[in-house]
N, C-alpha and C. Protein backbone atom coordinates (compact mmCIF):
# COMPACT_ATOMS: atom_id res chain seq x y z
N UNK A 1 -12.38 9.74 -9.90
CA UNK A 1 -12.05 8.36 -10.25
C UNK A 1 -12.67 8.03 -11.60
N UNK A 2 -11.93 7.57 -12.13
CA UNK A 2 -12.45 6.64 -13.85
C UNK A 2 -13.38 5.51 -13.20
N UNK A 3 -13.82 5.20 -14.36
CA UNK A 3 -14.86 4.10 -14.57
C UNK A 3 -14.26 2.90 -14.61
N UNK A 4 -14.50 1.66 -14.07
CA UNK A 4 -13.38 0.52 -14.39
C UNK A 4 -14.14 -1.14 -13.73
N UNK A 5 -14.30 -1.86 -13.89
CA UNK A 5 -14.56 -3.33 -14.12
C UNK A 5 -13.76 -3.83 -13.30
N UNK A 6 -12.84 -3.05 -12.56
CA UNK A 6 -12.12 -3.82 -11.29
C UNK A 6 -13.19 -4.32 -10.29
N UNK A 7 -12.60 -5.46 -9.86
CA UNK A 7 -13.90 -6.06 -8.93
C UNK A 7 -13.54 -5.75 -7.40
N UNK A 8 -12.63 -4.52 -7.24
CA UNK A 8 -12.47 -4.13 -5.81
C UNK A 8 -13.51 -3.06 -5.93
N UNK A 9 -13.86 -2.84 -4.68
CA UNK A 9 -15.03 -2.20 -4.27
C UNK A 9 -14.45 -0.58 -4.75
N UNK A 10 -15.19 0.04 -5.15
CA UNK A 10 -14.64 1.80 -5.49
C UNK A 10 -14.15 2.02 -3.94
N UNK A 11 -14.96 2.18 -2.78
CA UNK A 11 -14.82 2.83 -1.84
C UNK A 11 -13.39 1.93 -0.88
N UNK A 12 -12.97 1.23 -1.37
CA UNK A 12 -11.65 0.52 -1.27
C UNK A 12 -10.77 0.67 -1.94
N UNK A 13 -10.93 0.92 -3.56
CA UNK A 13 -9.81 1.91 -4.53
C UNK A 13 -9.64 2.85 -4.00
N UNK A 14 -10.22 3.70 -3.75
CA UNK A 14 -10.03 5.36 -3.34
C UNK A 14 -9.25 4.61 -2.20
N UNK A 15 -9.68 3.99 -1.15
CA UNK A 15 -8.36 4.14 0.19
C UNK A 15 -7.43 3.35 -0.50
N UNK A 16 -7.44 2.42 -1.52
CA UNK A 16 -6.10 2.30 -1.93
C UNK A 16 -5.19 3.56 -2.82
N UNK A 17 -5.79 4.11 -3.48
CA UNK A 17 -4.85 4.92 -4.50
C UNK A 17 -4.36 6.10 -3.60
N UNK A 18 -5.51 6.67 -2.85
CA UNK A 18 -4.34 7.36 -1.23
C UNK A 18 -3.08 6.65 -1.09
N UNK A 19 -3.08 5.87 -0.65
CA UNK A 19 -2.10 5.25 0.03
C UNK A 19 -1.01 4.74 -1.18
N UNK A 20 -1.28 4.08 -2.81
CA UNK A 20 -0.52 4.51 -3.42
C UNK A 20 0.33 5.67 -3.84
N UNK A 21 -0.64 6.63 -3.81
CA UNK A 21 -0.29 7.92 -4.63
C UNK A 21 0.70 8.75 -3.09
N UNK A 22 0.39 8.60 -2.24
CA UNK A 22 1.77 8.60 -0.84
C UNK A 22 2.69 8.50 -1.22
N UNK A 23 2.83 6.79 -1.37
CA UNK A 23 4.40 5.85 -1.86
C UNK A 23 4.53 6.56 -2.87
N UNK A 24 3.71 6.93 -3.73
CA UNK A 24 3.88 7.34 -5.58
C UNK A 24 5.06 8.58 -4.90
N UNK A 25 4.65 9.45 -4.31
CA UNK A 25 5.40 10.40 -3.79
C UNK A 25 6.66 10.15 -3.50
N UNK A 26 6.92 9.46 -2.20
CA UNK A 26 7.90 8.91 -1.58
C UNK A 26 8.69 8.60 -2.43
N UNK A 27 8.53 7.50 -3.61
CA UNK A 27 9.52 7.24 -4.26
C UNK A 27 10.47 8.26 -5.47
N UNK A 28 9.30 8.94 -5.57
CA UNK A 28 9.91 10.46 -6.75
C UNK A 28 10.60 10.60 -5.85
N UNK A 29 10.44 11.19 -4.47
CA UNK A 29 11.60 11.87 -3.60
C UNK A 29 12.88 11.24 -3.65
N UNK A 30 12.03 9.99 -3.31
CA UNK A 30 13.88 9.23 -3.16
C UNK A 30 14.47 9.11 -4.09
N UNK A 31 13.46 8.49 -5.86
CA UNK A 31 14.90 9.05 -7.03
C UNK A 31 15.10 10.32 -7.39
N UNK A 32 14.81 11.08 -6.12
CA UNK A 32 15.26 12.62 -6.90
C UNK A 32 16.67 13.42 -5.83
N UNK A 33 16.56 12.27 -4.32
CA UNK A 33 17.32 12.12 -3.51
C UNK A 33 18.70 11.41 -4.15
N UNK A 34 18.23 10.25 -4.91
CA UNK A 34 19.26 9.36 -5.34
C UNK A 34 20.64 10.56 -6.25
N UNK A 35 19.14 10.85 -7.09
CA UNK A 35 20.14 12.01 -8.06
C UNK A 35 21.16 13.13 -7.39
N UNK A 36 20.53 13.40 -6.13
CA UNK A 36 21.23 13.96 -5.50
C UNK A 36 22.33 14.46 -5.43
N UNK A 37 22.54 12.93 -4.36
CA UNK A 37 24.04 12.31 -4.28
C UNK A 37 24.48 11.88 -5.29
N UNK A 38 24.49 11.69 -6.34
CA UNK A 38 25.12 11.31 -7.67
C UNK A 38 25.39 12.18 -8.24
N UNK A 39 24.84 12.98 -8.18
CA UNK A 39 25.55 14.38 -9.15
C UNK A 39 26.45 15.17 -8.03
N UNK A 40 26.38 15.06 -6.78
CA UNK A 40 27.55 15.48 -5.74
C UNK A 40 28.22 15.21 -4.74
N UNK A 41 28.56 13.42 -5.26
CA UNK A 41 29.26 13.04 -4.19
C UNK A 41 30.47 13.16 -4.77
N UNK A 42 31.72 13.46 -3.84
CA UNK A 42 33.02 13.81 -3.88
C UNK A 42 33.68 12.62 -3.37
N UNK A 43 35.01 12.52 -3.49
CA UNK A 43 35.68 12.00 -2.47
C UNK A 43 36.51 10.48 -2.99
N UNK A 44 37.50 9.44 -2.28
CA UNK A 44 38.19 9.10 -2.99
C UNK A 44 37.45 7.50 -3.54
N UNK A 45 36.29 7.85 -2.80
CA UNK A 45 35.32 6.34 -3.89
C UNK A 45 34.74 6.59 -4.58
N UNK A 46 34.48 8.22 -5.17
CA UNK A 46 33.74 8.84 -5.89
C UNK A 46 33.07 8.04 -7.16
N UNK A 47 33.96 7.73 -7.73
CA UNK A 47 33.12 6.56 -9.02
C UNK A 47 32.74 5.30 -8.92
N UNK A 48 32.85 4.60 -7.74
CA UNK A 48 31.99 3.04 -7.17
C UNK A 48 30.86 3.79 -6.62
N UNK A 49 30.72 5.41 -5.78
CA UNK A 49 29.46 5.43 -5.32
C UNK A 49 28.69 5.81 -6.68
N UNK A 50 28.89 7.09 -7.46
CA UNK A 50 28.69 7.65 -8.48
C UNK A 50 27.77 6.87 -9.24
N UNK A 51 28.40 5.71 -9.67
CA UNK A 51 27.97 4.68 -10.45
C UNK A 51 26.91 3.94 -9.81
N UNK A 52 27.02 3.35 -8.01
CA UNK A 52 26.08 2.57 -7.28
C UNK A 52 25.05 3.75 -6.83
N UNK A 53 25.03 4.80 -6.62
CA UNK A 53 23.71 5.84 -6.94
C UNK A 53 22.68 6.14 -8.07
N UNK A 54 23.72 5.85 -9.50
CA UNK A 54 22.78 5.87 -10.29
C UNK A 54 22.08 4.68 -10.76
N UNK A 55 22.81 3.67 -9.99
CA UNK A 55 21.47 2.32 -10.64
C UNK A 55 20.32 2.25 -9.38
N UNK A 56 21.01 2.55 -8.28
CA UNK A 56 19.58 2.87 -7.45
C UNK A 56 18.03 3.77 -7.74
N UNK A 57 19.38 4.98 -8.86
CA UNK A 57 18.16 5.87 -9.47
C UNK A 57 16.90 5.04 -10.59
N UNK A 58 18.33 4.13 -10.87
CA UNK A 58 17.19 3.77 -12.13
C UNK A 58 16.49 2.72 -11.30
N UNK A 59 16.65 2.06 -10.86
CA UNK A 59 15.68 0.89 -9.95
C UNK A 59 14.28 1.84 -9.54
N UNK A 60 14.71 2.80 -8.84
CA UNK A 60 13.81 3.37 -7.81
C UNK A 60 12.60 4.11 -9.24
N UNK A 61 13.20 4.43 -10.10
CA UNK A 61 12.52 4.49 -11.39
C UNK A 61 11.11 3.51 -11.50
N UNK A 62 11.70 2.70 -12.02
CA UNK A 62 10.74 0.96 -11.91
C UNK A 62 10.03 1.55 -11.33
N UNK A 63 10.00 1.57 -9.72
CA UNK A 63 8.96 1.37 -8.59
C UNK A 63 8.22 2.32 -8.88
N UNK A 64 8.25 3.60 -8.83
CA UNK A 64 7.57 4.84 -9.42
C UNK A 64 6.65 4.35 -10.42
N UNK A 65 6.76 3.98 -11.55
CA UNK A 65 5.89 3.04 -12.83
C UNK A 65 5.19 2.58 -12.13
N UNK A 66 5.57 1.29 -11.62
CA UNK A 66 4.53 0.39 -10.67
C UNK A 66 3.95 0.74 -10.11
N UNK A 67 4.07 1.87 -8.96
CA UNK A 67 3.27 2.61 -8.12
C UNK A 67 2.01 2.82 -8.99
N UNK A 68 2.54 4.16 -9.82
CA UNK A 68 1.66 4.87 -11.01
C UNK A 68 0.84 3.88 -11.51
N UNK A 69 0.75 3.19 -12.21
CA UNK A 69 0.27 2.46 -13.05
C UNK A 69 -0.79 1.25 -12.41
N UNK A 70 -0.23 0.67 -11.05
CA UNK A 70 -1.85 0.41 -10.52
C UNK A 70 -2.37 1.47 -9.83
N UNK A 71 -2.02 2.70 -9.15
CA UNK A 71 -2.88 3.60 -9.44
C UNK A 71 -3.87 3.79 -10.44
N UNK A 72 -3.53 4.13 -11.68
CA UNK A 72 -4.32 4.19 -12.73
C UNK A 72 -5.51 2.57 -12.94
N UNK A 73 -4.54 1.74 -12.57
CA UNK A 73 -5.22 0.70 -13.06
C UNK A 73 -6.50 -0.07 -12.42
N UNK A 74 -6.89 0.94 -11.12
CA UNK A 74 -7.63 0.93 -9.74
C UNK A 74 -8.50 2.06 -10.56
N UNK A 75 -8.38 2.90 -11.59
CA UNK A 75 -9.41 4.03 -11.98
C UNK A 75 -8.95 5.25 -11.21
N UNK A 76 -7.80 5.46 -10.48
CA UNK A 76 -7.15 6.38 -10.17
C UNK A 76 -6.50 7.61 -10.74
N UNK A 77 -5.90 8.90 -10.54
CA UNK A 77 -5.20 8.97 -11.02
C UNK A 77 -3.59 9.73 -10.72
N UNK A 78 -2.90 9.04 -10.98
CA UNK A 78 -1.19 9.29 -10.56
C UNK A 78 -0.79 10.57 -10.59
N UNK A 79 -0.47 10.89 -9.46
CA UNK A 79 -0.25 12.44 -8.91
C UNK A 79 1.71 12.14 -8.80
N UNK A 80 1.83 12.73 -10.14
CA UNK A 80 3.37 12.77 -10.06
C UNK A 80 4.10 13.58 -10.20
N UNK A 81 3.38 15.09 -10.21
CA UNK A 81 4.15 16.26 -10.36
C UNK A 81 5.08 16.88 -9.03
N UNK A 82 5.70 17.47 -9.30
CA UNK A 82 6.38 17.94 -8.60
C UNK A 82 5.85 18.47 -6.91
N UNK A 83 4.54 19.41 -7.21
CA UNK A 83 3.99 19.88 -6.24
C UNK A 83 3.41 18.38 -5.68
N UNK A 84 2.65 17.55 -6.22
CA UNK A 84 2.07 16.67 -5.72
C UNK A 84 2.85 15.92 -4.60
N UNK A 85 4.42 15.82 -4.95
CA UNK A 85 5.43 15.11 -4.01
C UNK A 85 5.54 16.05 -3.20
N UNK A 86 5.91 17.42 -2.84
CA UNK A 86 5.58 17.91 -2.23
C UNK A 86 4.82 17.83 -1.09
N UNK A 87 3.48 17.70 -1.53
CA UNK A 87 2.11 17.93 -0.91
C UNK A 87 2.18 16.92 -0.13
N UNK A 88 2.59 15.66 -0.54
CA UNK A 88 2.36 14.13 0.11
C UNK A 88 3.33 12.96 0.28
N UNK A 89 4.69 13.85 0.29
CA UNK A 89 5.81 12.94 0.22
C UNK A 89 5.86 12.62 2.07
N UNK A 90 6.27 12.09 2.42
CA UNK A 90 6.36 11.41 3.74
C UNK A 90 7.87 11.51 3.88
N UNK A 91 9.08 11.40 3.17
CA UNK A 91 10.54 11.43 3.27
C UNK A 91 11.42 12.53 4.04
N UNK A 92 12.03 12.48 4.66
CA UNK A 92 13.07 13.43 5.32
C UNK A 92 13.26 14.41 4.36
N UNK A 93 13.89 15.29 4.55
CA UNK A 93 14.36 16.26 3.57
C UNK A 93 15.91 15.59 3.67
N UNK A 94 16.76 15.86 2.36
CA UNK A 94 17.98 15.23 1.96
C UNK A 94 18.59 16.30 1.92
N UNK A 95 19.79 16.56 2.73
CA UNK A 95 20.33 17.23 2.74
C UNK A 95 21.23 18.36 1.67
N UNK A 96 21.18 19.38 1.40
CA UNK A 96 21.61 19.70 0.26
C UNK A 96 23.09 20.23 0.03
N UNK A 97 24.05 20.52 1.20
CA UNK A 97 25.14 20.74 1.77
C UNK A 97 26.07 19.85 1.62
N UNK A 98 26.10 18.69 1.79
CA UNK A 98 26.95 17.58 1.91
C UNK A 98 27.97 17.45 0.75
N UNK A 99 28.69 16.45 0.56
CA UNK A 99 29.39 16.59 -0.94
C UNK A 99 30.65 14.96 -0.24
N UNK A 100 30.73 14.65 0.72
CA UNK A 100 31.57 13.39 0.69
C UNK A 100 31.00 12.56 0.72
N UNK A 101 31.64 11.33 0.39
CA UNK A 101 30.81 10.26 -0.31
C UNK A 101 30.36 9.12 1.21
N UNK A 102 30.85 9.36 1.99
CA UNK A 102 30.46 9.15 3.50
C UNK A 102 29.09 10.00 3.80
N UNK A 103 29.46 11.24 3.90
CA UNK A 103 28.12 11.82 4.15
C UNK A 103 26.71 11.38 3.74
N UNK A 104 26.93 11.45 2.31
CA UNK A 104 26.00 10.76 0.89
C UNK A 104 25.48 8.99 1.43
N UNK A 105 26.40 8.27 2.10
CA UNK A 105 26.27 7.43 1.95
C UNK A 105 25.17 7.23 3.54
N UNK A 106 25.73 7.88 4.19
CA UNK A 106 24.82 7.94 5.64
C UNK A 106 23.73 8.68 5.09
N UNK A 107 23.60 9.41 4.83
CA UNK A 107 21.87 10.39 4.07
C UNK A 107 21.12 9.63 3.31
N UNK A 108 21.70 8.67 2.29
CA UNK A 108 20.70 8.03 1.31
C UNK A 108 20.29 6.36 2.18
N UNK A 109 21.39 6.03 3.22
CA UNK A 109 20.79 4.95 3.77
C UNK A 109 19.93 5.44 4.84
N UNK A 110 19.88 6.48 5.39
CA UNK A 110 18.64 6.39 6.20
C UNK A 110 17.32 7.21 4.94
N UNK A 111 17.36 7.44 4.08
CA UNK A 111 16.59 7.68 3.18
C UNK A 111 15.76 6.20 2.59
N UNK A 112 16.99 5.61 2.27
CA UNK A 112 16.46 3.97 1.64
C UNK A 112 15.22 3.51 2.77
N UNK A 113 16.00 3.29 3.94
CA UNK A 113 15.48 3.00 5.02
C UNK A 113 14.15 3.35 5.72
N UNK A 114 13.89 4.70 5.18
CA UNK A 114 12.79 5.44 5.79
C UNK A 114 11.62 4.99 4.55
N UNK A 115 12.21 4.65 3.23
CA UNK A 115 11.22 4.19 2.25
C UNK A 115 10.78 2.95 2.44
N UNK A 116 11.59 2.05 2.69
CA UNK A 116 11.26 0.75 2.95
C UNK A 116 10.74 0.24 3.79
N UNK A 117 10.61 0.87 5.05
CA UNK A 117 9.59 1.05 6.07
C UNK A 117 8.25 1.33 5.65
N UNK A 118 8.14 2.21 4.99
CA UNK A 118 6.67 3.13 4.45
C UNK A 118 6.24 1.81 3.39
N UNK A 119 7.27 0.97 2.50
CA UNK A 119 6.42 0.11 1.49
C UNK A 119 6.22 -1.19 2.01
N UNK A 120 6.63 -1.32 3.64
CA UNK A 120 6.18 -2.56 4.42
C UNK A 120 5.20 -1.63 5.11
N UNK A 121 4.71 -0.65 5.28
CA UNK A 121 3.85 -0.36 5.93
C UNK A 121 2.19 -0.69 5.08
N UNK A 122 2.50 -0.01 3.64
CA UNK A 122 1.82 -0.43 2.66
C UNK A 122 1.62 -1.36 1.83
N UNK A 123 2.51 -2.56 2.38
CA UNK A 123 1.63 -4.06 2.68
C UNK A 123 1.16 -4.31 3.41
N UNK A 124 0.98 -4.08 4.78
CA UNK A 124 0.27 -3.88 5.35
C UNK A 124 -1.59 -3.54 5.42
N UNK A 125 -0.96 -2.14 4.79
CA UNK A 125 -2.26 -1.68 4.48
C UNK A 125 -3.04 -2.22 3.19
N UNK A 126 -2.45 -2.70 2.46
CA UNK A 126 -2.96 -3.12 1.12
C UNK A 126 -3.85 -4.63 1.15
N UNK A 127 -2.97 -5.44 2.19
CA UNK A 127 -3.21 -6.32 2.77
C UNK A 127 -4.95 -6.78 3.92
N UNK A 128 -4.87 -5.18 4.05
CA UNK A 128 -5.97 -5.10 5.19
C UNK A 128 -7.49 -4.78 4.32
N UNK A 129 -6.81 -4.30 3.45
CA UNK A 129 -7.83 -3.80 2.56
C UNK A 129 -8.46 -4.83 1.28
N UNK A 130 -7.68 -5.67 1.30
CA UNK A 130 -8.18 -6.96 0.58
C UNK A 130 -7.21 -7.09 -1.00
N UNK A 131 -6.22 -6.23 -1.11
CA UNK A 131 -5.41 -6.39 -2.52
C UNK A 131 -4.77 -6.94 -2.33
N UNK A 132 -4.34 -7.76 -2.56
CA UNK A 132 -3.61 -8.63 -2.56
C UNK A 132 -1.96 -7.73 -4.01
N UNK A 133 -2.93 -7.75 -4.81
CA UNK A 133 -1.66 -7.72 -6.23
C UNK A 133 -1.15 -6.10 -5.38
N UNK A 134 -1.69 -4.56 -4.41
CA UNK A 134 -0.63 -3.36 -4.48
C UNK A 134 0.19 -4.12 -3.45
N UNK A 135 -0.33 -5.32 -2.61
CA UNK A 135 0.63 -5.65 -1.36
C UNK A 135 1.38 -6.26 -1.98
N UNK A 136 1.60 -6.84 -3.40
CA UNK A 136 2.49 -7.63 -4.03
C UNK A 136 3.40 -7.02 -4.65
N UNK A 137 2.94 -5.65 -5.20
CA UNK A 137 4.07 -4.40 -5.30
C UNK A 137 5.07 -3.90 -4.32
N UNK A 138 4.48 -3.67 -3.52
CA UNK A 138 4.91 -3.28 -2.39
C UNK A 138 6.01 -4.11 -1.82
N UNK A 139 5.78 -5.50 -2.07
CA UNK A 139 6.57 -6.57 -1.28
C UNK A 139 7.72 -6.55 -2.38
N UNK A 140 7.67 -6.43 -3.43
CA UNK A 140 8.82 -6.62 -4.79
C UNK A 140 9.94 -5.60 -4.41
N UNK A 141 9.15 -3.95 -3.81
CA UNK A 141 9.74 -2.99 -3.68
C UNK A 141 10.68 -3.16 -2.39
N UNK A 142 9.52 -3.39 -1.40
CA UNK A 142 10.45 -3.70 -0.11
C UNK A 142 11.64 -4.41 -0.23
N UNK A 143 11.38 -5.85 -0.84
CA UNK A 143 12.99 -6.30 -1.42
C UNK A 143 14.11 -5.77 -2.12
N UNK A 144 13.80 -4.86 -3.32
CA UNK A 144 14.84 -4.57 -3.77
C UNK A 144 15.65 -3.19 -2.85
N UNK A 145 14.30 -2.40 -2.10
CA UNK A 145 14.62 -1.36 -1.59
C UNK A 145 15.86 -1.79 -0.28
N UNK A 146 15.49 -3.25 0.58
CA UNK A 146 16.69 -3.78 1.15
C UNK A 146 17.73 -4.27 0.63
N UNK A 147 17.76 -4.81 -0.43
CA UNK A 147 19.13 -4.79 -1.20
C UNK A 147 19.75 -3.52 -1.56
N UNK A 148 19.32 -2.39 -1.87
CA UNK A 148 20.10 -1.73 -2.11
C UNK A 148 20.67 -0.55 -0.77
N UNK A 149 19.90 -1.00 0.04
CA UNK A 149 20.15 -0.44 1.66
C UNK A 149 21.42 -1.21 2.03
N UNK A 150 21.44 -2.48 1.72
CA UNK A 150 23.03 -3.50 2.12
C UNK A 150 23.76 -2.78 1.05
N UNK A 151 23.69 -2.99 -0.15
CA UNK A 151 24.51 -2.49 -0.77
C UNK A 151 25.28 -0.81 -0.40
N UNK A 152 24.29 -0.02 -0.05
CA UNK A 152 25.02 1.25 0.33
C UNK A 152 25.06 1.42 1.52
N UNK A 153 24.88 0.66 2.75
CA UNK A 153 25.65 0.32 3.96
C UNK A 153 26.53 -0.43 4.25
N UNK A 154 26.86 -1.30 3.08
CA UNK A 154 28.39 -1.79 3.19
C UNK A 154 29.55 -0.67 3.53
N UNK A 155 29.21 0.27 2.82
CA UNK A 155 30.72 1.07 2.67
C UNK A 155 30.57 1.92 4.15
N UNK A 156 29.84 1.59 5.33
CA UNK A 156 29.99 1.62 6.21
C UNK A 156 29.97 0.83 7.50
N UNK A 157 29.59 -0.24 6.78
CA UNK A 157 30.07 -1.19 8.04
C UNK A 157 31.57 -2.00 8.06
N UNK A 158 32.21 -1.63 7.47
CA UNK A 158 33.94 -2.12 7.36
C UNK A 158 34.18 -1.41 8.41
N UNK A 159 33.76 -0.15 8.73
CA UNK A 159 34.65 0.84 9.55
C UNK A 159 33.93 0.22 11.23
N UNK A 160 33.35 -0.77 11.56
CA UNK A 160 32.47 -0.76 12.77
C UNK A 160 33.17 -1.45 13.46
């Protein structure tokens, strides 16, 4: 840990930047999930999903920053390499087989889904721990992460 003038207790950073540097994970997965399906979904909505995959990518972008960056800003430091997601991603594995834009669309909503769980979990925890501002991340994320869960479960609830 760095040296830092934050007035949270060190031994409360450290259980926070765990628990960031998790999500920090989680979310690489999921924009690397997003990319996924965007570079191989097929099929005859191919360019409304195409297009609504890659702004999820870039959103889910954002959150990654945010994650990172109060990490760091706790005297942490942001574990964003490849192996690191790996090591500590919490996410399903995304299927790598698939290719219709149905398939894609059932895989990345229970993907969305499984994230947005984990960043209400970590308000929770952020919450318990006395931060107020990572539970305020967390809560920004949780929102947009349900908007874009409606947004790519629309194209399956017409058919219900």
């Amino acid at each position: 840990m760095y040296r830092t003038q934050n007035d949270i207790a060190e031994e409360t950073r450290v259980k926070l930047i765990e628990i960031l540097n998790r999500r920090l994970a989680d979310a690489i997965d999921l924009q690397l999930q997003g990319k996924q399906a965007h570079w191989n979904v097929k099929g005859p909505n191919f360019i409304g999903l195409h297009k609504l995959f890659d702004e999820i990518v870039e959103e889910v972008e954002e959150y990654v920053d945010l994650i990172a960056e109060r990490i760091v800003q706790l005297g942490g430091i942001a574990e964003g390499t490849a192996q690191a997601v790996v090591a500590n991603a919490d996410m399903d594995e995304y299927p790598l087989n698939i290719a219709n834009g149905k398939d894609h669309v059932v895989a990345l909503s229970k993907s969305l889904a499984t994230f947005g769980r984990h960043a209400r979990y970590a308000i929770q925890q952020s919450d318990e721990l006395g931060d107020a501002d990572s539970a305020d991340i967390f809560t920004e994320i949780s929102r947009g992460i349900d908007k874009w869960l409606w947004f790519v479960e629309a194209h399956l609830q017409a058919e219900s």
